[in-house]
PDB file of N, CA and C in Angstrom:
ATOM      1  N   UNK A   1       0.839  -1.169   0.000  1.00  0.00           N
ATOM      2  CA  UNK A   1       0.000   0.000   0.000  1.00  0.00           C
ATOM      3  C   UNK A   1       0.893   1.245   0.000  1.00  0.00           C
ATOM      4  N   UNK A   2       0.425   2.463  -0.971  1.00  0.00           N
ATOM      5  CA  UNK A   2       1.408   3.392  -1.138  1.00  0.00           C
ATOM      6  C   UNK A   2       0.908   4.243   0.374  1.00  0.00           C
ATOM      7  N   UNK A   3       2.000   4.832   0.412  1.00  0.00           N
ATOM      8  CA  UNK A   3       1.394   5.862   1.838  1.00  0.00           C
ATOM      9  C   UNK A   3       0.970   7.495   0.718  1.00  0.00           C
ATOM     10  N   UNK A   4       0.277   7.736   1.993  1.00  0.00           N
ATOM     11  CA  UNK A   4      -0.797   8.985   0.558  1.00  0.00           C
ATOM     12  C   UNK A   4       0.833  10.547   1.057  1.00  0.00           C
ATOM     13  N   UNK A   5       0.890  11.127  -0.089  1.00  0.00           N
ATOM     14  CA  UNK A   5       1.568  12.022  -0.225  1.00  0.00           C
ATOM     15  C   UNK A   5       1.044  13.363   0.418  1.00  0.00           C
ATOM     16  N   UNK A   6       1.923  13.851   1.516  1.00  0.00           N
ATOM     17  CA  UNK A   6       1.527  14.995   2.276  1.00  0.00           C
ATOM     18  C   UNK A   6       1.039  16.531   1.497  1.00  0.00           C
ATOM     19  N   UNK A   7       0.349  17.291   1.628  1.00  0.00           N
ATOM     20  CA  UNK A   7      -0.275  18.350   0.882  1.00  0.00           C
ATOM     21  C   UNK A   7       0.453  19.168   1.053  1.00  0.00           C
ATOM     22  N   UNK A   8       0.960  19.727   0.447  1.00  0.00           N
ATOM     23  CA  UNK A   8       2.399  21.282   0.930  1.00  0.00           C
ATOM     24  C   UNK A   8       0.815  22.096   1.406  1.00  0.00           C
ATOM     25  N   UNK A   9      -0.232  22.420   0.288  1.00  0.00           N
ATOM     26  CA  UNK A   9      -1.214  23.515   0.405  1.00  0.00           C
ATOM     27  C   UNK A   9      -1.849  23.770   2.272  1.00  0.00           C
ATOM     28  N   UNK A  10      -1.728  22.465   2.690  1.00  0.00           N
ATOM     29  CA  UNK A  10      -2.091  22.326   4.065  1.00  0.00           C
ATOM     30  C   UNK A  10      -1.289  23.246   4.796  1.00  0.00           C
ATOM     31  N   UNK A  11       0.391  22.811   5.057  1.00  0.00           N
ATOM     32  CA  UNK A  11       0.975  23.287   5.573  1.00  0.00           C
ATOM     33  C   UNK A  11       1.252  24.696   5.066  1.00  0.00           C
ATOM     34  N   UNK A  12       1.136  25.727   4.099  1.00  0.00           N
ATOM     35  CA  UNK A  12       0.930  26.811   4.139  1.00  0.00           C
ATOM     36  C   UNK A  12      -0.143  27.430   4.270  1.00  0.00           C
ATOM     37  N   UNK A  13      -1.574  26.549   4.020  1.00  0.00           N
ATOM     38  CA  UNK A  13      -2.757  27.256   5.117  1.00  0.00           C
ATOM     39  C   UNK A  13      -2.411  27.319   6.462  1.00  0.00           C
ATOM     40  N   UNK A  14      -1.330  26.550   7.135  1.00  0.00           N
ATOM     41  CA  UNK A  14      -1.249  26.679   8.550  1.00  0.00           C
ATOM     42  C   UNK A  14      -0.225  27.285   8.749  1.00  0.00           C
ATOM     43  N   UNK A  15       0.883  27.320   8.367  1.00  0.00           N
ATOM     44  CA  UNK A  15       1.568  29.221   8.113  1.00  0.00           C
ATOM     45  C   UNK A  15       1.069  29.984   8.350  1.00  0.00           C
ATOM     46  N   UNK A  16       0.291  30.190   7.286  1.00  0.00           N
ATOM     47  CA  UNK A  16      -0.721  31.567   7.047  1.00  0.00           C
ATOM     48  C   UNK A  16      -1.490  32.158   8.608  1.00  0.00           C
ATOM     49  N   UNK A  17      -2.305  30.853   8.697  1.00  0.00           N
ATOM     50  CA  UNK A  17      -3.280  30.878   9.583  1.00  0.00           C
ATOM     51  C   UNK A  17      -2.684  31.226  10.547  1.00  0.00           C
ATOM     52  N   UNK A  18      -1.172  30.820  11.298  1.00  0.00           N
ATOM     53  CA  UNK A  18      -0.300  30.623  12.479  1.00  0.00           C
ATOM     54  C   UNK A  18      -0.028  32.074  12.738  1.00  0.00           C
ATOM     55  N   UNK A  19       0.176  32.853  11.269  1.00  0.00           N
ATOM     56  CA  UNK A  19       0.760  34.171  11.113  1.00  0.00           C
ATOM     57  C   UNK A  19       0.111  35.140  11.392  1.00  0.00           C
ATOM     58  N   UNK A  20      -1.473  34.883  11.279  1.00  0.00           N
ATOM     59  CA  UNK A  20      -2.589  35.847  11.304  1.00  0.00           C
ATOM     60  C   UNK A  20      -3.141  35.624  13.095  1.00  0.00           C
ATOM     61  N   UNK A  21      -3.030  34.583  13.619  1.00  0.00           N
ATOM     62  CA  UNK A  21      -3.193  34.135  14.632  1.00  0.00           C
ATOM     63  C   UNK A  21      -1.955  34.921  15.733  1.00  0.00           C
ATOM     64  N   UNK A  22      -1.074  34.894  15.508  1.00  0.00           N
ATOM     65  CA  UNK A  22      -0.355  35.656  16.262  1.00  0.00           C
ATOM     66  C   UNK A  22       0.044  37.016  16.629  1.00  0.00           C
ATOM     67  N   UNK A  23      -0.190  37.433  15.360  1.00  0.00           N
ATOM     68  CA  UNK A  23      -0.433  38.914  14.865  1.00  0.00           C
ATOM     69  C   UNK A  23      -1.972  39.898  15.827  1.00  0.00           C
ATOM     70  N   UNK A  24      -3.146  39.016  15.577  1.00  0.00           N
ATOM     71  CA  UNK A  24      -4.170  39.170  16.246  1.00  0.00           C
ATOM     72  C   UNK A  24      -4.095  39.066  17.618  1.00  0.00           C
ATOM     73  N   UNK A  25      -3.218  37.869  18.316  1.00  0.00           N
ATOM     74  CA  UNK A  25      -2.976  37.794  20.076  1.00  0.00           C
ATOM     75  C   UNK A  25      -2.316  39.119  20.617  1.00  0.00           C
ATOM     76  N   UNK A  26      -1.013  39.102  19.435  1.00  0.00           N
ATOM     77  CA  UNK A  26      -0.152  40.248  19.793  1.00  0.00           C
ATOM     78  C   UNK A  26      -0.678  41.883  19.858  1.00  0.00           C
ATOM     79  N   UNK A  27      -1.324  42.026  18.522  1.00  0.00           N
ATOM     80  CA  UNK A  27      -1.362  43.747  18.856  1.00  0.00           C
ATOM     81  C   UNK A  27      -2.770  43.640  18.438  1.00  0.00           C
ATOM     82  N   UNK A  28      -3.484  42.666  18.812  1.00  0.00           N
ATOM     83  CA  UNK A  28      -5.234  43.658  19.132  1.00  0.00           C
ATOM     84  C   UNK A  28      -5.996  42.947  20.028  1.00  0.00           C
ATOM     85  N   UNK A  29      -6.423  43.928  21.173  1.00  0.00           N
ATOM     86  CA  UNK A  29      -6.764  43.381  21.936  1.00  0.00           C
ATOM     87  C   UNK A  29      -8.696  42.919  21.704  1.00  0.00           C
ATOM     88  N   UNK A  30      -8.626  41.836  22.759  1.00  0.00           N
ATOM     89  CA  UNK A  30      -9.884  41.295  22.404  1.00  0.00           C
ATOM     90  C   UNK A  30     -11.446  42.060  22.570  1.00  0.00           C
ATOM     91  N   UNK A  31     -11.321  42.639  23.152  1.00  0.00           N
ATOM     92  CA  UNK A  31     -12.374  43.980  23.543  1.00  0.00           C
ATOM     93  C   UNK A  31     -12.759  44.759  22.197  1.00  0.00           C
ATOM     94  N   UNK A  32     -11.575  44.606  20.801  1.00  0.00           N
ATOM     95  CA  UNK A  32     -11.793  45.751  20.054  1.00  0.00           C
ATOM     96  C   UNK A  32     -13.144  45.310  19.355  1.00  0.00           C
ATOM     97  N   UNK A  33     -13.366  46.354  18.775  1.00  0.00           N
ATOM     98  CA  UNK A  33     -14.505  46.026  17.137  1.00  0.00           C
ATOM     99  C   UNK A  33     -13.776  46.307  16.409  1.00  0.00           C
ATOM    100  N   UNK A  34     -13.920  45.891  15.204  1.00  0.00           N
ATOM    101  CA  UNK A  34     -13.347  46.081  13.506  1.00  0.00           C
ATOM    102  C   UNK A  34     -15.003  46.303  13.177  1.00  0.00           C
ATOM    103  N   UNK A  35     -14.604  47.531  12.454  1.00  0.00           N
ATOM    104  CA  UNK A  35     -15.686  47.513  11.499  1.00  0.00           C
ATOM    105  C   UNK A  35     -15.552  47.241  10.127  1.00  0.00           C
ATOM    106  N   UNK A  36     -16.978  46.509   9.366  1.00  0.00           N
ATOM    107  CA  UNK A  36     -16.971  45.842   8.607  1.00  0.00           C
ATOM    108  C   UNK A  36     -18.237  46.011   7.628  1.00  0.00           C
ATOM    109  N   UNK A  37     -18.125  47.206   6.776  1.00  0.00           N
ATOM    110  CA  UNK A  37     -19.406  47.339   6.327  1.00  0.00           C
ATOM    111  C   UNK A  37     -20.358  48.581   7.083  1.00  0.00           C
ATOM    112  N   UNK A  38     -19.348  49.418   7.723  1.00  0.00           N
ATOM    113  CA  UNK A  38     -20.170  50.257   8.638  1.00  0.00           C
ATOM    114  C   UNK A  38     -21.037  49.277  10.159  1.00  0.00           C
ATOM    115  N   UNK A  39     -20.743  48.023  10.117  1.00  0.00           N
ATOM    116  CA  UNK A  39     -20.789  46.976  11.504  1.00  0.00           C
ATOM    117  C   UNK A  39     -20.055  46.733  11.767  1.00  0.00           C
ATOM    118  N   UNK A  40     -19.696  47.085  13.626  1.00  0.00           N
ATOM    119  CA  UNK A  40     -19.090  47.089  14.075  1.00  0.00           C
ATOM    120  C   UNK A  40     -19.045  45.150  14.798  1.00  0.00           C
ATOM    121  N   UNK A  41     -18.016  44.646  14.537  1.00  0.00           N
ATOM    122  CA  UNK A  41     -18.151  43.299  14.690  1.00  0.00           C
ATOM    123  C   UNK A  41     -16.772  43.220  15.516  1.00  0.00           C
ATOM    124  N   UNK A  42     -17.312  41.792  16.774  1.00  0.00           N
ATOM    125  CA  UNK A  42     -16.374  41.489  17.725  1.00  0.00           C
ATOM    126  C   UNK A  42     -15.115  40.798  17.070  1.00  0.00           C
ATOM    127  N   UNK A  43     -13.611  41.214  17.314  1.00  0.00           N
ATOM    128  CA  UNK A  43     -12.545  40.447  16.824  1.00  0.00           C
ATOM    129  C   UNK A  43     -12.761  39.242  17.274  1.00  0.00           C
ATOM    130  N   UNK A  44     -13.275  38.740  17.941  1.00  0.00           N
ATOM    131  CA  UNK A  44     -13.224  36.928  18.694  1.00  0.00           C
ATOM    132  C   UNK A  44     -14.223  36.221  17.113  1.00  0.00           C
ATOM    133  N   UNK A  45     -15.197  36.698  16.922  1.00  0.00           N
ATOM    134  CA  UNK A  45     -15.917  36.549  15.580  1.00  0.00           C
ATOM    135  C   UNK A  45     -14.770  35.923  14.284  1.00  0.00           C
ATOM    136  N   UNK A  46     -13.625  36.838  14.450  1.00  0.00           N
ATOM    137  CA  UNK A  46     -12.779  36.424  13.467  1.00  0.00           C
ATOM    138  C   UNK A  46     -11.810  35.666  13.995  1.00  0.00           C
ATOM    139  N   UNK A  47     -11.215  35.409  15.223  1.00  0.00           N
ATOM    140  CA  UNK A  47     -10.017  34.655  15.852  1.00  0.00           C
ATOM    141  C   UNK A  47     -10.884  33.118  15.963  1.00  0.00           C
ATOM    142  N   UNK A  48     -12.091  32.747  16.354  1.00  0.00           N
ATOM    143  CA  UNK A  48     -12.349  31.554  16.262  1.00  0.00           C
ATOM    144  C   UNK A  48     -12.254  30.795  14.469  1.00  0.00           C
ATOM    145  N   UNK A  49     -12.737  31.411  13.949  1.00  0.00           N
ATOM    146  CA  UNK A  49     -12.476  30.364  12.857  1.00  0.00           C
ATOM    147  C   UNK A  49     -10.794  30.518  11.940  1.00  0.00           C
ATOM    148  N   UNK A  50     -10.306  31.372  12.644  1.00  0.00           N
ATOM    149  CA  UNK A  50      -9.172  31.304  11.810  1.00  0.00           C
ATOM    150  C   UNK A  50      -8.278  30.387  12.862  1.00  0.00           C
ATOM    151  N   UNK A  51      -8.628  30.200  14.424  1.00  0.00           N
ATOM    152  CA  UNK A  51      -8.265  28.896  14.764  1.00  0.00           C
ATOM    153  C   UNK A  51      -8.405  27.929  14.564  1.00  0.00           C
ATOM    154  N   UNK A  52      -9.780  27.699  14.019  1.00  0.00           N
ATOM    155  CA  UNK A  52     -10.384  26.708  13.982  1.00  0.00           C
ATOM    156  C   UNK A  52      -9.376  26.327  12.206  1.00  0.00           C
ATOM    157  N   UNK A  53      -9.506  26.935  11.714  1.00  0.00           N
ATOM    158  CA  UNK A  53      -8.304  26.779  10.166  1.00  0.00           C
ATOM    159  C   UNK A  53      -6.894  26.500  10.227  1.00  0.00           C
ATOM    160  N   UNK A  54      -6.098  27.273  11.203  1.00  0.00           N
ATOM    161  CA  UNK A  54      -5.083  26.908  11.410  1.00  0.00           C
ATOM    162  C   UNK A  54      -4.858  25.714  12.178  1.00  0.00           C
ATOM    163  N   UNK A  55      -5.703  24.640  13.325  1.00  0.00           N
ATOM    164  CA  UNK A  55      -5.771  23.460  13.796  1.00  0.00           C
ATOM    165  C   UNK A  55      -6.204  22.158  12.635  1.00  0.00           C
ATOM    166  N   UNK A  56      -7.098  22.886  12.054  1.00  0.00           N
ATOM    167  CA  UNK A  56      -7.718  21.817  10.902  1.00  0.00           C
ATOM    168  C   UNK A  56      -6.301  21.599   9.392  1.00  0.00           C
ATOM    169  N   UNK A  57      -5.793  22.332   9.398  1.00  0.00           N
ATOM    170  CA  UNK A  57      -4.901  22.534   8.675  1.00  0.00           C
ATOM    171  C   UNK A  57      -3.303  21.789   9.397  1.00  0.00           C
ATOM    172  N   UNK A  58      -3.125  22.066  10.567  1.00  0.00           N
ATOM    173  CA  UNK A  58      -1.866  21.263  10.867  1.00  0.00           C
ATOM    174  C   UNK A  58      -1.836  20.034  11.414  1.00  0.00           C
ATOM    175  N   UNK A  59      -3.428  19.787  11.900  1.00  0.00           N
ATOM    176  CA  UNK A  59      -3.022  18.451  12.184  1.00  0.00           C
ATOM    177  C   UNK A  59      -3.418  17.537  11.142  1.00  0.00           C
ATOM    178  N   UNK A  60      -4.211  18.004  10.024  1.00  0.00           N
ATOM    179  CA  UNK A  60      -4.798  17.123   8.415  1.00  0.00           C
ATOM    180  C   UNK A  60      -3.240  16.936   8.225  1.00  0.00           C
ATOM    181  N   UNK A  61      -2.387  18.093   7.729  1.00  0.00           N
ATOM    182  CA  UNK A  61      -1.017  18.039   7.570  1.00  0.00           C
ATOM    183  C   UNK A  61      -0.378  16.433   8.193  1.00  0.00           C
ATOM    184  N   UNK A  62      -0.186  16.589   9.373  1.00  0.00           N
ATOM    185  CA  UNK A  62       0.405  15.621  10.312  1.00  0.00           C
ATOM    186  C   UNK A  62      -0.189  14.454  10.221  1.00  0.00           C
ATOM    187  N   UNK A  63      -1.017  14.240  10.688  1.00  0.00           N
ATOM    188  CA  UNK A  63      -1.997  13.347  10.408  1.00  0.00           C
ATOM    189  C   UNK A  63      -2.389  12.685   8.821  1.00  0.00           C
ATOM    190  N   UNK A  64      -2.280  13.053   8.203  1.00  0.00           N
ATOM    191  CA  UNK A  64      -2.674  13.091   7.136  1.00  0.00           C
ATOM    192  C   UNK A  64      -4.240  12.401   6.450  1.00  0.00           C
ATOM    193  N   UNK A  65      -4.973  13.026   7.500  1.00  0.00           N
ATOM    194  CA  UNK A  65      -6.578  12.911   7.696  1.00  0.00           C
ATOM    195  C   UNK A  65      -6.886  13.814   8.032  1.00  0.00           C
ATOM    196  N   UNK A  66      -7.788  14.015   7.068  1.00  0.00           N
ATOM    197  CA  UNK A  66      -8.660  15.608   7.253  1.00  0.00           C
ATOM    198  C   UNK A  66      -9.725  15.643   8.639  1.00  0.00           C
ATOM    199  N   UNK A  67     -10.267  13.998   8.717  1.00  0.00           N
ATOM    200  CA  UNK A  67     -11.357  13.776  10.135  1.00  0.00           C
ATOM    201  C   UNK A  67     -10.848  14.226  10.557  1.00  0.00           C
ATOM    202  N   UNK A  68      -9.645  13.711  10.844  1.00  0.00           N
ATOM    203  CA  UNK A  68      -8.591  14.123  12.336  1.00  0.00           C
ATOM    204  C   UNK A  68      -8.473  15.513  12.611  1.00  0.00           C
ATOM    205  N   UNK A  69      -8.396  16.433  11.680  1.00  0.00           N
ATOM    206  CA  UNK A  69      -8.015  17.790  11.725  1.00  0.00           C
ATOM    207  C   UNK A  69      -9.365  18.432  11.976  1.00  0.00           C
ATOM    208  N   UNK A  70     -10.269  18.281  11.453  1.00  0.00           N
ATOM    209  CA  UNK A  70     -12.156  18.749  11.263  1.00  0.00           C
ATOM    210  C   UNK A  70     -12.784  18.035  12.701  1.00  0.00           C
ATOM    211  N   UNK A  71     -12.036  17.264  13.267  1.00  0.00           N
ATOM    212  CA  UNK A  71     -12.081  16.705  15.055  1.00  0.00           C
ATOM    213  C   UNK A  71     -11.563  17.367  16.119  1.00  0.00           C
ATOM    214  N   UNK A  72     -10.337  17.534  15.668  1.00  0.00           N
ATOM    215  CA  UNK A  72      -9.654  18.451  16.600  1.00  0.00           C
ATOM    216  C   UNK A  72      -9.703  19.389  16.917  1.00  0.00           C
ATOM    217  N   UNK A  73     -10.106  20.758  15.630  1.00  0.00           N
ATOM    218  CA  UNK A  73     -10.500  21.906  15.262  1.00  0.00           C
ATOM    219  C   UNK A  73     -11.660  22.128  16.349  1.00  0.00           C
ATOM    220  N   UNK A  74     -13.000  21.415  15.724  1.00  0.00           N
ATOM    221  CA  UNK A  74     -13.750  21.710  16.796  1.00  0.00           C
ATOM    222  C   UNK A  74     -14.140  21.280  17.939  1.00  0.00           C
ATOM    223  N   UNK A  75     -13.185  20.007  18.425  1.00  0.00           N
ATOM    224  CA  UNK A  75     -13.213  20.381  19.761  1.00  0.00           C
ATOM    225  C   UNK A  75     -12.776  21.245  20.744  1.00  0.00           C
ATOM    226  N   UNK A  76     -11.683  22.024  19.700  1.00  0.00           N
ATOM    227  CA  UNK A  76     -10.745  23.222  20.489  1.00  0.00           C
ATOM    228  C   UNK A  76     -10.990  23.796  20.148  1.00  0.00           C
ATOM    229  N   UNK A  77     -12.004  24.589  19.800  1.00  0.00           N
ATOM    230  CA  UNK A  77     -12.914  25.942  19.522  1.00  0.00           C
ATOM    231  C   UNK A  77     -13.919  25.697  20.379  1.00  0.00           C
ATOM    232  N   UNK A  78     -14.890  24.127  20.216  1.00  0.00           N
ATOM    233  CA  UNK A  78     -16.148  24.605  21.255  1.00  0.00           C
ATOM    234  C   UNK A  78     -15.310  24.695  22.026  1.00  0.00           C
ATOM    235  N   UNK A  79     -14.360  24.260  22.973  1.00  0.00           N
ATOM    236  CA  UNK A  79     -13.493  23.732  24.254  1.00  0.00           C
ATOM    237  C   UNK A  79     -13.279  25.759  24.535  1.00  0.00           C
ATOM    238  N   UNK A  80     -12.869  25.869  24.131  1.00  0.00           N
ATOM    239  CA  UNK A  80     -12.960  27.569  24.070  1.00  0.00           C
ATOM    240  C   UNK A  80     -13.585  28.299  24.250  1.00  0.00           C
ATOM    241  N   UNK A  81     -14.504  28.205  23.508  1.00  0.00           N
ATOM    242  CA  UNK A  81     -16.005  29.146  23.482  1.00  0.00           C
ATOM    243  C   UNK A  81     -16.670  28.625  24.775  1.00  0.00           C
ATOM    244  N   UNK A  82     -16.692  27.075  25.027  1.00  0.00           N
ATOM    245  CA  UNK A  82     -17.551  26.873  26.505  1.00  0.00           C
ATOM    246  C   UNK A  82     -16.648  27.994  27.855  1.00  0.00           C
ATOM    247  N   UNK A  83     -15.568  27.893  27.631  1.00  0.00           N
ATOM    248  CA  UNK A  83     -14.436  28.854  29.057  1.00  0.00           C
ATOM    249  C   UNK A  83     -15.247  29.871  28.445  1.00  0.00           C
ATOM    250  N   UNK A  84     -15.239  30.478  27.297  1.00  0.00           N
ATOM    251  CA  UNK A  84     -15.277  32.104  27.124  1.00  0.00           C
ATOM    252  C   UNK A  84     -16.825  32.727  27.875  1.00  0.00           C
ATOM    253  N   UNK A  85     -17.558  31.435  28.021  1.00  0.00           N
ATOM    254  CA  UNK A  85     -19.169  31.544  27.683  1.00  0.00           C
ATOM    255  C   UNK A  85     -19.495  31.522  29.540  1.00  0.00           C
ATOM    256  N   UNK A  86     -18.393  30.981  30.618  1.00  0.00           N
ATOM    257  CA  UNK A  86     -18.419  30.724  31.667  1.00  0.00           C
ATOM    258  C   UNK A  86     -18.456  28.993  32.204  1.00  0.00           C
ATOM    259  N   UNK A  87     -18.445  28.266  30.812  1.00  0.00           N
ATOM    260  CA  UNK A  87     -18.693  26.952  31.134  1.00  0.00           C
ATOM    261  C   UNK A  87     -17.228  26.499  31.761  1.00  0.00           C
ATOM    262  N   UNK A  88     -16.441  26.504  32.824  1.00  0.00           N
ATOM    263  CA  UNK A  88     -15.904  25.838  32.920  1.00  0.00           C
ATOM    264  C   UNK A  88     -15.953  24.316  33.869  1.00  0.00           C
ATOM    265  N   UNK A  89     -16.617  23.691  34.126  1.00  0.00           N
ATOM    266  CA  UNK A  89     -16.528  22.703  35.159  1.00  0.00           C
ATOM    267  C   UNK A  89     -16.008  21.722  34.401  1.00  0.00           C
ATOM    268  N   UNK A  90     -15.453  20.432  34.945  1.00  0.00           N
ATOM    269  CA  UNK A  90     -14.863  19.571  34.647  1.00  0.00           C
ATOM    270  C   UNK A  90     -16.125  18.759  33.353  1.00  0.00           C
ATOM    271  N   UNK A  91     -17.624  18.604  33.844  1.00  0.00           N
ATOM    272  CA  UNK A  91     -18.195  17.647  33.103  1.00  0.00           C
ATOM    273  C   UNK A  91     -18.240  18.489  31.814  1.00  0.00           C
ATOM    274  N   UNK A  92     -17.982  19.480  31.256  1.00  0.00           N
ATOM    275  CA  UNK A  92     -18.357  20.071  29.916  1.00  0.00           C
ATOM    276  C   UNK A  92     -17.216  19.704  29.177  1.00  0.00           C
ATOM    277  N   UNK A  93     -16.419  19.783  29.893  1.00  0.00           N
ATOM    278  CA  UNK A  93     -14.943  18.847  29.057  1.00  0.00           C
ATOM    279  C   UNK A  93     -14.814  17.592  28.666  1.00  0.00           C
ATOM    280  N   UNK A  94     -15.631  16.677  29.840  1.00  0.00           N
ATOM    281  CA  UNK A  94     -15.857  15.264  29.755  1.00  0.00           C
ATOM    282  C   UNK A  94     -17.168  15.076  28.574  1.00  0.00           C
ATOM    283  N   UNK A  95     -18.095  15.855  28.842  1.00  0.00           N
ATOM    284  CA  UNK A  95     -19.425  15.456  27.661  1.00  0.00           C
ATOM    285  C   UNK A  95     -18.506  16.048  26.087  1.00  0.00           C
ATOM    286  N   UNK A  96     -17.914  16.802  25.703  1.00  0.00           N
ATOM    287  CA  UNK A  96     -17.594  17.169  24.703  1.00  0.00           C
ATOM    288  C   UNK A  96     -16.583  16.093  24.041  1.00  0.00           C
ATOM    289  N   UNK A  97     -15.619  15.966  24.977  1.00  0.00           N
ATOM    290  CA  UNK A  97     -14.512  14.799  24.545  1.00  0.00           C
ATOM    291  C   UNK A  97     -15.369  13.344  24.483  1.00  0.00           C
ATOM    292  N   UNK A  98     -16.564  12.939  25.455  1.00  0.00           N
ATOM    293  CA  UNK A  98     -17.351  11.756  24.491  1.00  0.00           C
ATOM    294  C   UNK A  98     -17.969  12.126  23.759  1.00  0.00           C
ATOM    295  N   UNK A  99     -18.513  13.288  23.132  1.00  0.00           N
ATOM    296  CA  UNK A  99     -18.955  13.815  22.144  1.00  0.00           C
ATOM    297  C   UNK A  99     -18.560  13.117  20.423  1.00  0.00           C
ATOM    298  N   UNK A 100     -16.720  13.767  21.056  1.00  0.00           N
ATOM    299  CA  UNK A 100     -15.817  13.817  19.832  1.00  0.00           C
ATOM    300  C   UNK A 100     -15.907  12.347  19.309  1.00  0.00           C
ATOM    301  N   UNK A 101     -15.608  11.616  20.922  1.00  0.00           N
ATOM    302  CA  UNK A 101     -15.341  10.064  20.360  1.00  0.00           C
ATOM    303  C   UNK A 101     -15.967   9.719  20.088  1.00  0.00           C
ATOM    304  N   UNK A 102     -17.473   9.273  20.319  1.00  0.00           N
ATOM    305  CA  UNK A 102     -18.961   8.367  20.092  1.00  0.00           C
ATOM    306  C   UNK A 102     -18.534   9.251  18.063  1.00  0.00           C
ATOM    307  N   UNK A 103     -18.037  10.532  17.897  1.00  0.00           N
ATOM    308  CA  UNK A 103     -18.316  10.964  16.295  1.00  0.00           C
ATOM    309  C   UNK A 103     -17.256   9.947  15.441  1.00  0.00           C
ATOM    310  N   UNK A 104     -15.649  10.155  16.292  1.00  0.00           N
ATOM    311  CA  UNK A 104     -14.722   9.440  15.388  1.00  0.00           C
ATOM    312  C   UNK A 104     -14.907   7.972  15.499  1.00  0.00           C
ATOM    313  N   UNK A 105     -15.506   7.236  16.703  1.00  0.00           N
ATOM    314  CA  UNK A 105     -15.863   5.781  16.069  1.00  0.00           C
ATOM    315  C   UNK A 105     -16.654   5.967  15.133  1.00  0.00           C
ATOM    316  N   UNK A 106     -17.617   6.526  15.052  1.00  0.00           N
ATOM    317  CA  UNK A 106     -18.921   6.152  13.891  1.00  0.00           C
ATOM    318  C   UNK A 106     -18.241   6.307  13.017  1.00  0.00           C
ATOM    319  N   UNK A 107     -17.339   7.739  12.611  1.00  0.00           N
ATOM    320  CA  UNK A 107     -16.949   7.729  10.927  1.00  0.00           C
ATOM    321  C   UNK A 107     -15.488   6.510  10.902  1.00  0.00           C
ATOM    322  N   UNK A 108     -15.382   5.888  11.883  1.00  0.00           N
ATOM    323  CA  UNK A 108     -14.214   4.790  11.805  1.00  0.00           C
ATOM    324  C   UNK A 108     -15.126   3.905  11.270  1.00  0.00           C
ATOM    325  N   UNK A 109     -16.108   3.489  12.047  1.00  0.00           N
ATOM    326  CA  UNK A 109     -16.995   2.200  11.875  1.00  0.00           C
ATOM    327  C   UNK A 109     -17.999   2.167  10.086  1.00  0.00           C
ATOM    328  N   UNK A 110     -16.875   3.421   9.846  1.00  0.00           N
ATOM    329  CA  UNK A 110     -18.290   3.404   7.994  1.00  0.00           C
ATOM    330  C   UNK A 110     -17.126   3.122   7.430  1.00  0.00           C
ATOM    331  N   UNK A 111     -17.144   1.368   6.693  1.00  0.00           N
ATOM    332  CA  UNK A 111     -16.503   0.681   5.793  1.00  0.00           C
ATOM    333  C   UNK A 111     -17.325   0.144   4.678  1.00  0.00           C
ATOM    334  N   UNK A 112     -16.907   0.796   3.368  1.00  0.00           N
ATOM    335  CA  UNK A 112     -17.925   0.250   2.274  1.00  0.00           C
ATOM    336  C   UNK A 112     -17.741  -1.518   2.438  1.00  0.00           C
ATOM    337  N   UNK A 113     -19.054  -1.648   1.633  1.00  0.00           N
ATOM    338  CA  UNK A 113     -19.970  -3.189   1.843  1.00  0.00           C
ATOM    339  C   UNK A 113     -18.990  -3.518   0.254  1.00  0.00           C
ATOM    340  N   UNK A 114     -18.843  -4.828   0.743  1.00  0.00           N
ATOM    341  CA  UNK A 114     -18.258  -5.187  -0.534  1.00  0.00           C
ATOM    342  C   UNK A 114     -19.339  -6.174  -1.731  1.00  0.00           C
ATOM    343  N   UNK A 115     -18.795  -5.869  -2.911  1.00  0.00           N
ATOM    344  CA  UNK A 115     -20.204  -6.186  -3.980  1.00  0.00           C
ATOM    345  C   UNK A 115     -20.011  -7.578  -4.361  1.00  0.00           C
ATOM    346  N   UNK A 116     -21.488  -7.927  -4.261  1.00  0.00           N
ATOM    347  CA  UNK A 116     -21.935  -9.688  -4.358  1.00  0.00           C
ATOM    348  C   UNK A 116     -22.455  -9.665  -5.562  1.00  0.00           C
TER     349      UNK A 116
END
């Protein structure tokens, strides 16, 4: 079996993403608005999914499964958004992480039927 060939495009979406991600921690703080259209919209609006891009992007990279990366992504964004939202207790961590798993067995457990 050949092993599948790593995507360069991945790993410079996660450059990118890494670059814009740090840039945003560093010099703007989270309180600001950007306006956008004459709407004034929260920067966290834009830092979640460009995390959520730069995680989906380095670990597809590594991994070299996109599940894996489209798994990880959002468990570490909701995992985020629940702290940001006040959720922190231990069981919101525990229901989310069986969340993730009860998802990655099922898409493990879908093997095409072979033809009779």
């Amino acid at each position: 079996m050949q092993k599948k060939k790593r995507s360069v495009s991945l790993l410079l979406l996660s450059i990118l993403s890494l670059g814009v991600l740090l840039f945003m921690i560093l010099f703007i703080p989270p309180s600001k608005n950007v306006i956008l259209l004459g709407i004034p919209i929260n920067v966290l609006f834009f830092f979640f999914p460009i995390l959520f891009i730069f995680i989906f992007s380095l670990l597809s990279f590594i991994f070299q499964k996109k599940k894996h990366g489209i798994l990880a992504g959002i468990f570490l964004v909701v995992y985020l958004l629940l702290r940001l939202l006040g959720f922190t207790h231990i069981l919101f961590l525990l229901i989310l992480l069986a969340l993730l798993l009860i998802l990655e067995l099922l898409f493990a457990n879908k093997s095409p039927k072979p033809n009779r």
